[in-house]
C-alpha atoms as a PDB file:
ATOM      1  CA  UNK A   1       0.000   0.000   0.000  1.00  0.00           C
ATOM      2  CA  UNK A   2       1.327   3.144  -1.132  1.00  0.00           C
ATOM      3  CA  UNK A   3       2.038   6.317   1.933  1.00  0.00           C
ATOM      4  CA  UNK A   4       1.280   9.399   2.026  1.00  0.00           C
ATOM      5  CA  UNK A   5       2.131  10.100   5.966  1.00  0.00           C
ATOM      6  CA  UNK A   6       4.198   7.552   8.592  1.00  0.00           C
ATOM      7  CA  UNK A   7       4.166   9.328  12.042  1.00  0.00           C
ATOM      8  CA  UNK A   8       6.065   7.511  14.445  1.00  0.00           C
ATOM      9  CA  UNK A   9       5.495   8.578  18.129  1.00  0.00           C
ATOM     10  CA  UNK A  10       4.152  11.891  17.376  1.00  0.00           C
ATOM     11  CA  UNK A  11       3.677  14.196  20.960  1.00  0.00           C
ATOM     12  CA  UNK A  12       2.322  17.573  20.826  1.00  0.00           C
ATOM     13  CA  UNK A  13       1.361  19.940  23.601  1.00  0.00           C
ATOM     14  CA  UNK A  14       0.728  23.009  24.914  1.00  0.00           C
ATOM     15  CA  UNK A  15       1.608  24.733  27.790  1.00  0.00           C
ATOM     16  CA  UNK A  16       2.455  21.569  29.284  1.00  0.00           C
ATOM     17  CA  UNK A  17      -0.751  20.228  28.370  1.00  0.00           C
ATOM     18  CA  UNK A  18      -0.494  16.747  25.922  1.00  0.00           C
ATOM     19  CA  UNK A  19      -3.340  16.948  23.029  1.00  0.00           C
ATOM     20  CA  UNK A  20      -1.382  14.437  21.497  1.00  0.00           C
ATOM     21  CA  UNK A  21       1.061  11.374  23.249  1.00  0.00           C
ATOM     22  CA  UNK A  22       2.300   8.894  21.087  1.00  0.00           C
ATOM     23  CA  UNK A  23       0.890   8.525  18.247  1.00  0.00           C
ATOM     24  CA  UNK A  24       2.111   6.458  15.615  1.00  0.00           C
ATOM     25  CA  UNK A  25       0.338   5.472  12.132  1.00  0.00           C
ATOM     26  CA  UNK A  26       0.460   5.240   8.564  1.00  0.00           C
ATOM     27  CA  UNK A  27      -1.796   6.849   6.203  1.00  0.00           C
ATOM     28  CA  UNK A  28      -2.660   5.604   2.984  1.00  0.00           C
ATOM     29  CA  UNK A  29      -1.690   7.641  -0.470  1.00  0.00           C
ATOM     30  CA  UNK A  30      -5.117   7.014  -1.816  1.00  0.00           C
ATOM     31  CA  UNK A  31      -8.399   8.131  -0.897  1.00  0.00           C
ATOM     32  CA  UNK A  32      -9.702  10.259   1.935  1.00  0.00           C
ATOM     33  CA  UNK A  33      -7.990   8.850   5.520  1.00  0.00           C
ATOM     34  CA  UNK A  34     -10.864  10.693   8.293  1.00  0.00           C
ATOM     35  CA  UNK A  35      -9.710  11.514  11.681  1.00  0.00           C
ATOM     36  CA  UNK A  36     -12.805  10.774  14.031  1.00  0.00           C
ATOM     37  CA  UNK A  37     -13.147  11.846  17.940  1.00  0.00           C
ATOM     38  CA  UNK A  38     -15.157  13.153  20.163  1.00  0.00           C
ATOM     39  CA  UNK A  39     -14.329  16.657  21.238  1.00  0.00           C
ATOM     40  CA  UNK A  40     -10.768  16.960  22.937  1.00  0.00           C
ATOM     41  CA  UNK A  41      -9.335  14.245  21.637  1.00  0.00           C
ATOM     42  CA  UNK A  42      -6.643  15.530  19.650  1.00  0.00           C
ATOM     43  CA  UNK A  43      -7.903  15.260  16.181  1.00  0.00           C
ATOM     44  CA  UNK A  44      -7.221  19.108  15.026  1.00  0.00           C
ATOM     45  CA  UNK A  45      -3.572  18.879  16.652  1.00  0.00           C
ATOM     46  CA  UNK A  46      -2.966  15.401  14.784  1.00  0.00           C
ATOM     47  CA  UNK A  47      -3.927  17.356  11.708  1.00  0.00           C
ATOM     48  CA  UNK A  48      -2.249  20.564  12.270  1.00  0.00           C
ATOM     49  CA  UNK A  49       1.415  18.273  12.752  1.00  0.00           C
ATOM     50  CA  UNK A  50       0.941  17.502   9.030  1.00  0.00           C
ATOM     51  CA  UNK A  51       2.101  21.032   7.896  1.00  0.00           C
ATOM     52  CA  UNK A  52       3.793  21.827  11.138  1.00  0.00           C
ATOM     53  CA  UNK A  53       0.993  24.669  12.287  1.00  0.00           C
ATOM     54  CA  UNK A  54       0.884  23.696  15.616  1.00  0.00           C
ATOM     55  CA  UNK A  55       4.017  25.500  15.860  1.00  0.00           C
ATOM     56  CA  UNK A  56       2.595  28.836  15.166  1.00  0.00           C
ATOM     57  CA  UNK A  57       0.389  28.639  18.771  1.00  0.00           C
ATOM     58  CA  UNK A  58       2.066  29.387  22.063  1.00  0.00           C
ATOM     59  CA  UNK A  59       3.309  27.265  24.731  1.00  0.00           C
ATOM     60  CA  UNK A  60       4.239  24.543  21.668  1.00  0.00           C
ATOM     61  CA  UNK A  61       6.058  21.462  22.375  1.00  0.00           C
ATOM     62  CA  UNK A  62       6.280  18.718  19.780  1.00  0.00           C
ATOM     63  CA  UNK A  63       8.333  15.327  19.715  1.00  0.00           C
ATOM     64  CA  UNK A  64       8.123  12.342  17.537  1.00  0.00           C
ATOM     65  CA  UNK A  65       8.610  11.851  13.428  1.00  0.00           C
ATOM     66  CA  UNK A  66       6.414  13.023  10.659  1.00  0.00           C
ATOM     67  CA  UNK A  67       7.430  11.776   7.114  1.00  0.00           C
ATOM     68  CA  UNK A  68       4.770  12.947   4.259  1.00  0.00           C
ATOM     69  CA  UNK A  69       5.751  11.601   0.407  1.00  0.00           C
ATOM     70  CA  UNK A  70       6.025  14.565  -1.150  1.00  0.00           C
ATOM     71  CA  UNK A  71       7.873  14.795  -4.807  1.00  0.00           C
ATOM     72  CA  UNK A  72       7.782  11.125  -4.987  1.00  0.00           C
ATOM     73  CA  UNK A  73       9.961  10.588  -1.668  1.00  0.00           C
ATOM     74  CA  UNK A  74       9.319  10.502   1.941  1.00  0.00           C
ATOM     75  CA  UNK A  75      10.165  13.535   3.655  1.00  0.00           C
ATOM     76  CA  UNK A  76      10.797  14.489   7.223  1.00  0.00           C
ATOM     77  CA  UNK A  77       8.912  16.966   7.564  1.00  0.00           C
ATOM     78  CA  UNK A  78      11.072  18.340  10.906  1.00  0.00           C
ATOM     79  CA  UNK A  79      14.244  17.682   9.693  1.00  0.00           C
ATOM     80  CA  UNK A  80      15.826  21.385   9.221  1.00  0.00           C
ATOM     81  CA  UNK A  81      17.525  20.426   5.756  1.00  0.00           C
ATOM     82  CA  UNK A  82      14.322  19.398   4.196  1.00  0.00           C
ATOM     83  CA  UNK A  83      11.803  22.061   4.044  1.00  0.00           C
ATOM     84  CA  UNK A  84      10.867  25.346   5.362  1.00  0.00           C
ATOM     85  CA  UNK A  85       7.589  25.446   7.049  1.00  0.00           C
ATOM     86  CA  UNK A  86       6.624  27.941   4.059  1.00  0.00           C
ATOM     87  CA  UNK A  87       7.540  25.590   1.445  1.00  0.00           C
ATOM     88  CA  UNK A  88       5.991  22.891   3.702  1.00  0.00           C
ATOM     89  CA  UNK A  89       2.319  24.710   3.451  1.00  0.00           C
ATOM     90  CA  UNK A  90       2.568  25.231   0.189  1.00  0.00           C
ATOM     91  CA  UNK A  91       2.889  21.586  -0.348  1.00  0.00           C
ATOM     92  CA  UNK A  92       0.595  20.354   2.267  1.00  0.00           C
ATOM     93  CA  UNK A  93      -2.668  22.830   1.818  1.00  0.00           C
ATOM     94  CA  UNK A  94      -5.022  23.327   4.792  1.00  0.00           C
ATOM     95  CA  UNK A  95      -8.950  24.392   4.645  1.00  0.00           C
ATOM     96  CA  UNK A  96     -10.436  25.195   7.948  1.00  0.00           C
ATOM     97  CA  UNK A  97     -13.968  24.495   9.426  1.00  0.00           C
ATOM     98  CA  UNK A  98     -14.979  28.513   9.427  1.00  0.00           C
ATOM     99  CA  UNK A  99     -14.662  29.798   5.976  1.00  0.00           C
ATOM    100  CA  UNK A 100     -11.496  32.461   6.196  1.00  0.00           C
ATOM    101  CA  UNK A 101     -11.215  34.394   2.771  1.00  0.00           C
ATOM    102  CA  UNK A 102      -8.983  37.225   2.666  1.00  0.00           C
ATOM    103  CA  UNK A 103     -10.384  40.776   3.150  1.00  0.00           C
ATOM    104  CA  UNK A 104     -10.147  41.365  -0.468  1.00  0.00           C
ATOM    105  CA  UNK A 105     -11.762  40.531  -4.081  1.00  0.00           C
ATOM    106  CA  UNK A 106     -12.167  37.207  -5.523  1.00  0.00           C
ATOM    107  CA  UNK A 107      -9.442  37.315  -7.755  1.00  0.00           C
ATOM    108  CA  UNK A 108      -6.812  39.103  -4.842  1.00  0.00           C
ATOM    109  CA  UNK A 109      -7.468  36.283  -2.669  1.00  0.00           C
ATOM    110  CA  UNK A 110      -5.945  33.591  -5.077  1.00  0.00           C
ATOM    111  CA  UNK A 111      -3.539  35.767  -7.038  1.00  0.00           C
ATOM    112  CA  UNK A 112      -2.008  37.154  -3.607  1.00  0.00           C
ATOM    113  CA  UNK A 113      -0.425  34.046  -2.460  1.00  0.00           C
ATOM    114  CA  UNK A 114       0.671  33.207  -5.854  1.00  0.00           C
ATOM    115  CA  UNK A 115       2.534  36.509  -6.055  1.00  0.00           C
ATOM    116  CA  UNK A 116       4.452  34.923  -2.777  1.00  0.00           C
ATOM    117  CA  UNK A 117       5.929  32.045  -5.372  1.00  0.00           C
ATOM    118  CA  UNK A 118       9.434  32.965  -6.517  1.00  0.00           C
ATOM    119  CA  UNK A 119       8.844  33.630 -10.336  1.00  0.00           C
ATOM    120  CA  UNK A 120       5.584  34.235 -10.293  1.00  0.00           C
ATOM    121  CA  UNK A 121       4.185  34.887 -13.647  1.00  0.00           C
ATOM    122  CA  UNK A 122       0.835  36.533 -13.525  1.00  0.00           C
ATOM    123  CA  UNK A 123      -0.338  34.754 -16.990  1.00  0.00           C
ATOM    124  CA  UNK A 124       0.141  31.355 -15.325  1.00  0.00           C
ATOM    125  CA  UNK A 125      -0.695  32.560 -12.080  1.00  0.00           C
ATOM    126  CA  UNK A 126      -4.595  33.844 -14.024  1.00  0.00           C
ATOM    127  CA  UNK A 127      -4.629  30.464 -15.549  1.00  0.00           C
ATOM    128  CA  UNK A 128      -4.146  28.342 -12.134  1.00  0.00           C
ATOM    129  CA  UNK A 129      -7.034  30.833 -10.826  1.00  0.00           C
ATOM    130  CA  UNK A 130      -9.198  29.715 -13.642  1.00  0.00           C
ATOM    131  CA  UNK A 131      -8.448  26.014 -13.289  1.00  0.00           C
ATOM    132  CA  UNK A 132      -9.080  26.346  -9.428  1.00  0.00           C
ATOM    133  CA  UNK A 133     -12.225  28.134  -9.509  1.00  0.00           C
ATOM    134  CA  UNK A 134     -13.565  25.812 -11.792  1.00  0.00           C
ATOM    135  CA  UNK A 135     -12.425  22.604  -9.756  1.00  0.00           C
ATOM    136  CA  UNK A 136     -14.543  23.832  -7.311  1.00  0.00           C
ATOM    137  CA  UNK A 137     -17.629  24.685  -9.305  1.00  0.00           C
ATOM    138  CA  UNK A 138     -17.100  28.496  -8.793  1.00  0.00           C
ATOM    139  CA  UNK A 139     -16.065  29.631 -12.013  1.00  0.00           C
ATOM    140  CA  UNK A 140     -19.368  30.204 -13.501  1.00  0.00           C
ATOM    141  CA  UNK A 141     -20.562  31.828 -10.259  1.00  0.00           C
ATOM    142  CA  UNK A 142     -18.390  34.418 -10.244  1.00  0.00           C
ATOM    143  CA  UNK A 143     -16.109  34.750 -13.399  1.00  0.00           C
ATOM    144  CA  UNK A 144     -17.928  38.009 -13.830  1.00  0.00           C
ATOM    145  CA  UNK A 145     -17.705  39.494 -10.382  1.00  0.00           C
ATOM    146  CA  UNK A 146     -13.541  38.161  -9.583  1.00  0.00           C
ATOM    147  CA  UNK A 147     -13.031  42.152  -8.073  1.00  0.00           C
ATOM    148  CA  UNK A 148     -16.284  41.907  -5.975  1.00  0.00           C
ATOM    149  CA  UNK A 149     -15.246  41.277  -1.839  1.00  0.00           C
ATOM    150  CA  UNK A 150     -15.542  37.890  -1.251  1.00  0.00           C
ATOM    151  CA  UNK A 151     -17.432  38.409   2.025  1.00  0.00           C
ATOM    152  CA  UNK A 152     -20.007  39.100   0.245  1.00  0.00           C
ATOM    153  CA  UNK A 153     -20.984  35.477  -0.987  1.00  0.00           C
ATOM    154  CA  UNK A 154     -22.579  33.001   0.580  1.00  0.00           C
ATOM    155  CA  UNK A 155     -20.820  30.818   3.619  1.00  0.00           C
ATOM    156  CA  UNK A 156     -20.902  27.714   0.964  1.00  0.00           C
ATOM    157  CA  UNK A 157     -19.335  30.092  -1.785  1.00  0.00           C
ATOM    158  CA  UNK A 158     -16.649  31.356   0.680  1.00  0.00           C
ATOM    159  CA  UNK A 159     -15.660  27.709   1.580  1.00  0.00           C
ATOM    160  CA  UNK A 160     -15.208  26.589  -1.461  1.00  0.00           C
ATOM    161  CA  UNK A 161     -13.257  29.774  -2.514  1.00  0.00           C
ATOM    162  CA  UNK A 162     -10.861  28.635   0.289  1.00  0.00           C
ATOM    163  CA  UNK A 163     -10.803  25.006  -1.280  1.00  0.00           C
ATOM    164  CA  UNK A 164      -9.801  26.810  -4.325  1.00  0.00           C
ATOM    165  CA  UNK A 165      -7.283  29.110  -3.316  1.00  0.00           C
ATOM    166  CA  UNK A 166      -5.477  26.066  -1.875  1.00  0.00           C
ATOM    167  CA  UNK A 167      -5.748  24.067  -4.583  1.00  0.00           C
ATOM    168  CA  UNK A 168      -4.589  27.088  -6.818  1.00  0.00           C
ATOM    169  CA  UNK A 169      -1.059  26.629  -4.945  1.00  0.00           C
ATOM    170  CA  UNK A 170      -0.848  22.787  -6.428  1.00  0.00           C
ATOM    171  CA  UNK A 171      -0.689  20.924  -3.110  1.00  0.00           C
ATOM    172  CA  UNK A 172       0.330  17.521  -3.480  1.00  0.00           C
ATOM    173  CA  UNK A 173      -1.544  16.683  -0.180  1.00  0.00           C
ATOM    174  CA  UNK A 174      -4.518  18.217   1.318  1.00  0.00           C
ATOM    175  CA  UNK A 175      -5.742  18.698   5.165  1.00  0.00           C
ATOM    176  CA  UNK A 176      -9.573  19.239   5.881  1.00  0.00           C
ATOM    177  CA  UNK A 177     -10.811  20.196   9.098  1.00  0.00           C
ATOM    178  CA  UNK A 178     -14.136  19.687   9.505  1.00  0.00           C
ATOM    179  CA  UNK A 179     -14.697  21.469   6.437  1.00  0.00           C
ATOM    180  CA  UNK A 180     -18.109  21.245   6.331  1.00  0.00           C
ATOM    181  CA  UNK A 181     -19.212  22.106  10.268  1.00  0.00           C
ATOM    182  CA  UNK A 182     -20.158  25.901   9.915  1.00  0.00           C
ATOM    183  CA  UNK A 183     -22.145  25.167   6.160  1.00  0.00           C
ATOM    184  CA  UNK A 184     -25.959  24.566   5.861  1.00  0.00           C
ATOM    185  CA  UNK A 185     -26.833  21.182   4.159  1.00  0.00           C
ATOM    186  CA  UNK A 186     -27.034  22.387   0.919  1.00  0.00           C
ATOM    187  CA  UNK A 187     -23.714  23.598   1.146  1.00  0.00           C
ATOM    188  CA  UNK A 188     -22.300  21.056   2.978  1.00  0.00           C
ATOM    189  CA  UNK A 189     -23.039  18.483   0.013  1.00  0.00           C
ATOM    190  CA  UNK A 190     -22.044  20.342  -2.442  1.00  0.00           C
ATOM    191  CA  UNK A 191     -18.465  20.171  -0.727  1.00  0.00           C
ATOM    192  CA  UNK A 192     -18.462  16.588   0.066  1.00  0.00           C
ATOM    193  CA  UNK A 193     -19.228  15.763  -3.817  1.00  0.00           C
ATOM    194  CA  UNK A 194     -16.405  18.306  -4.682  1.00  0.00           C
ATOM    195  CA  UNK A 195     -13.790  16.735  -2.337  1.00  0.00           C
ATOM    196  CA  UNK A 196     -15.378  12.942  -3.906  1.00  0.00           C
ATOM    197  CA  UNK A 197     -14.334  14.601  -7.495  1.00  0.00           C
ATOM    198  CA  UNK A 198     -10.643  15.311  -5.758  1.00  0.00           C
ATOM    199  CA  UNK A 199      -9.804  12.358  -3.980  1.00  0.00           C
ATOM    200  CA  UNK A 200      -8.037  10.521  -7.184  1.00  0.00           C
ATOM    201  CA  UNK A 201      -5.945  13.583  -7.611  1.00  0.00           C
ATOM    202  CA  UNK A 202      -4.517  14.568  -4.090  1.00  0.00           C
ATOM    203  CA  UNK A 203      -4.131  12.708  -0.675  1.00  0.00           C
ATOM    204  CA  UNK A 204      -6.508  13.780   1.499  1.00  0.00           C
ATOM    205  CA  UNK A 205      -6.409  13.869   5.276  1.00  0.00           C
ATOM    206  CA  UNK A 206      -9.894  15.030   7.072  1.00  0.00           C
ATOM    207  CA  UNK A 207     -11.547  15.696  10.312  1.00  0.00           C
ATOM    208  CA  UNK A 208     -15.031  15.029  10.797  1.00  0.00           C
ATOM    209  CA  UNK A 209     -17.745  14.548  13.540  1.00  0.00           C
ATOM    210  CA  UNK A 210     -20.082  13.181  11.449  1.00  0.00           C
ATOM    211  CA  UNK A 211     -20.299   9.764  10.862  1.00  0.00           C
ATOM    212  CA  UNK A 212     -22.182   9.460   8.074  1.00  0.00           C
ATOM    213  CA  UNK A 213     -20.109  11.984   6.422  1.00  0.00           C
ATOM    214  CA  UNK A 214     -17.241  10.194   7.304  1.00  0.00           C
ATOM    215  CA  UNK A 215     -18.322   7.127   5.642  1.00  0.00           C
ATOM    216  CA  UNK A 216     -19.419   8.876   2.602  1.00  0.00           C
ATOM    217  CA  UNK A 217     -15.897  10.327   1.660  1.00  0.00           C
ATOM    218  CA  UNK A 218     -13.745   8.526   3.480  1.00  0.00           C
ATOM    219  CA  UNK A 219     -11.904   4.846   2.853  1.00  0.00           C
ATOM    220  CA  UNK A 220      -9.228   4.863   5.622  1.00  0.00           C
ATOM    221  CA  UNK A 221     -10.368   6.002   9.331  1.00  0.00           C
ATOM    222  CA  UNK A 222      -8.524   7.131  12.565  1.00  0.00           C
ATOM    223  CA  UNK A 223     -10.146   7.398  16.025  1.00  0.00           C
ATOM    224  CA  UNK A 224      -8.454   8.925  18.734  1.00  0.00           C
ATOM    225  CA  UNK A 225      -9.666   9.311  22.293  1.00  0.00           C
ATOM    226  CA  UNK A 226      -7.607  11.868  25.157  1.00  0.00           C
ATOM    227  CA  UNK A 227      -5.058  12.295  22.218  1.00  0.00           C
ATOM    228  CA  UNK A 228      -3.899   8.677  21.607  1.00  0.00           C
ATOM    229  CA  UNK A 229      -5.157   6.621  18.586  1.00  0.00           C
ATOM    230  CA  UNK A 230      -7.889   3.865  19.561  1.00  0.00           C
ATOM    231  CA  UNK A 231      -8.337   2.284  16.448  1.00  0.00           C
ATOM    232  CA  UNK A 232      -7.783   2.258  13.169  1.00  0.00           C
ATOM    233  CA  UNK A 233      -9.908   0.675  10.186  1.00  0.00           C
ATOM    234  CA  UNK A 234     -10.130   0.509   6.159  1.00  0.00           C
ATOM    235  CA  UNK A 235     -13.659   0.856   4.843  1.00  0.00           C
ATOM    236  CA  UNK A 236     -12.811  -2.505   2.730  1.00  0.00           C
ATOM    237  CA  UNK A 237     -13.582  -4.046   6.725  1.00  0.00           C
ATOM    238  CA  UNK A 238     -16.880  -2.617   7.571  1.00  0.00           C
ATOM    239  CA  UNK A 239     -20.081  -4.301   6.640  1.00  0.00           C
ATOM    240  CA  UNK A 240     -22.764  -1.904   4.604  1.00  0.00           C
ATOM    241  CA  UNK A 241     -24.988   0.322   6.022  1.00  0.00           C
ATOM    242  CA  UNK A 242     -26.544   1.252   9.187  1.00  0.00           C
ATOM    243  CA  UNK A 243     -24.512  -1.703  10.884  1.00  0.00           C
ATOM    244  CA  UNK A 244     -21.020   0.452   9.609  1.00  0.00           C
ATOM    245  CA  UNK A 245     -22.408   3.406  11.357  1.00  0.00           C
ATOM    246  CA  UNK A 246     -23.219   1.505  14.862  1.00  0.00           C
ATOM    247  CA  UNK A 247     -19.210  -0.199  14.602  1.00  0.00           C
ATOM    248  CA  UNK A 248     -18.254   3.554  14.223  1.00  0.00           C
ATOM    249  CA  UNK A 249     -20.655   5.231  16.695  1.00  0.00           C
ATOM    250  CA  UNK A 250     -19.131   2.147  19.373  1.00  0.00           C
ATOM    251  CA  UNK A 251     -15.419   3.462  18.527  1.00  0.00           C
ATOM    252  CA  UNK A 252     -15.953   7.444  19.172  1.00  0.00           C
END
């Protein structure tokens, strides 16, 4: 089975305070791997080691090996001689639960962290927008409005406008959390079948608290309780059903 993450004894806290002790797994290249938990128990953190964010919060302490395959080869991802945390992000794109566009037009808020790229060319940068917007079904939504404030679309449009400024970077991996949680349904499915139409082209590593959810996109599943892993399952080993969603519900 082809990687796209080995952690190996992976120890985060804050303050003093573990959200994550010892944690070791491997997560598979393909598909969507889901990161299930009840509240507390160290999901976000688990997530956040993936592109070294935890970092950027005080009272940080982190121990333990992350390796991510990234250009083809497995890559410590806290080794100092292997990548910057900029580079890192850049590689390893994050979308949060609360939609977070920039202060700024439609267009600014994809072409600005291109512009960050050394040699940056704003023709190819225009033509990544393009390609992004319409992975994510926006492009016909707003191709006519790119210089209107992006606050002032809907909570569904400004999600996926996140999803598409990431994905306008050309991640080669891709970290969810909860992406769906502060969305109506509407919204919310329209995301899910989005992320479906991604998961052959990126490795994808997602929180969720839904279980149903988590069984629609996901095919590799984590559950962690007070920050250590409990269990962890393929899809290919649960039955159909409402009998997959009691075996999950029991694990939480």
């Amino acid at each position: 089975m082809a990687l796209c993450a080995e952690i190996k004894n992976l120890s985060v806290s804050f303050h003093g305070r573990k959200a994550v002790s010892q944690v070791s797994a491997e997560l598979p290249a393909e598909g969507i791997s889901v990161l299930l938990g009840r509240s507390g128990s160290g999901k976000t953190t688990f997530l956040r080691a993936l592109n070294r964010l935890n970092e950027t919060f005080q009272g940080y302490e982190g121990s333990g090996k992350v390796c991510l395959s990234l250009g083809g080869k497995m890559k410590d991802i806290y080794s100092a001689d292997q990548l910057t945390p900029t580079d890192l992000r850049r590689k390893v794109g994050m979308v949060f639960q609360i939609p977070n566009p920039l202060p700024m037009s439609i267009r600014r808020n994809i072409m600005l962290p291109l512009q960050l790229i050394p040699g940056f060319n704003r023709s190819k940068a225009e033509d990544r927008m393009e390609t992004a917007l319409k992975t994510t079904g926006l492009w016909e939504e707003v191709k006519d409005r790119l210089d209107t404030p992006a606050n002032r679309f809907s909570g569904g449009q400004q999600q996926r406008l996140c999803l598409a400024r990431t994905l306008a970077l050309e991640p080669e991996i891709l970290l969810l959390d909860e992406p769906t949680a502060s969305l109506d349904k509407k919204s919310s499915e329209l995301i899910e079948d989005y992320l479906i139409s991604l998961k052959n082209r990126y490795s994808m590593v997602m929180v969720s608290h839904n279980i149903r959810q988590a069984l629609k996109l996901g095919s590799f599943f984590i559950f962690l309780r007070e920050g250590k892993i409990v269990t962890a399952i393929s899809k290919k080993e649960l039955p159909e059903g409402k009998e997959a969603e009691k075996i999950m519900s029991d694990l939480l």
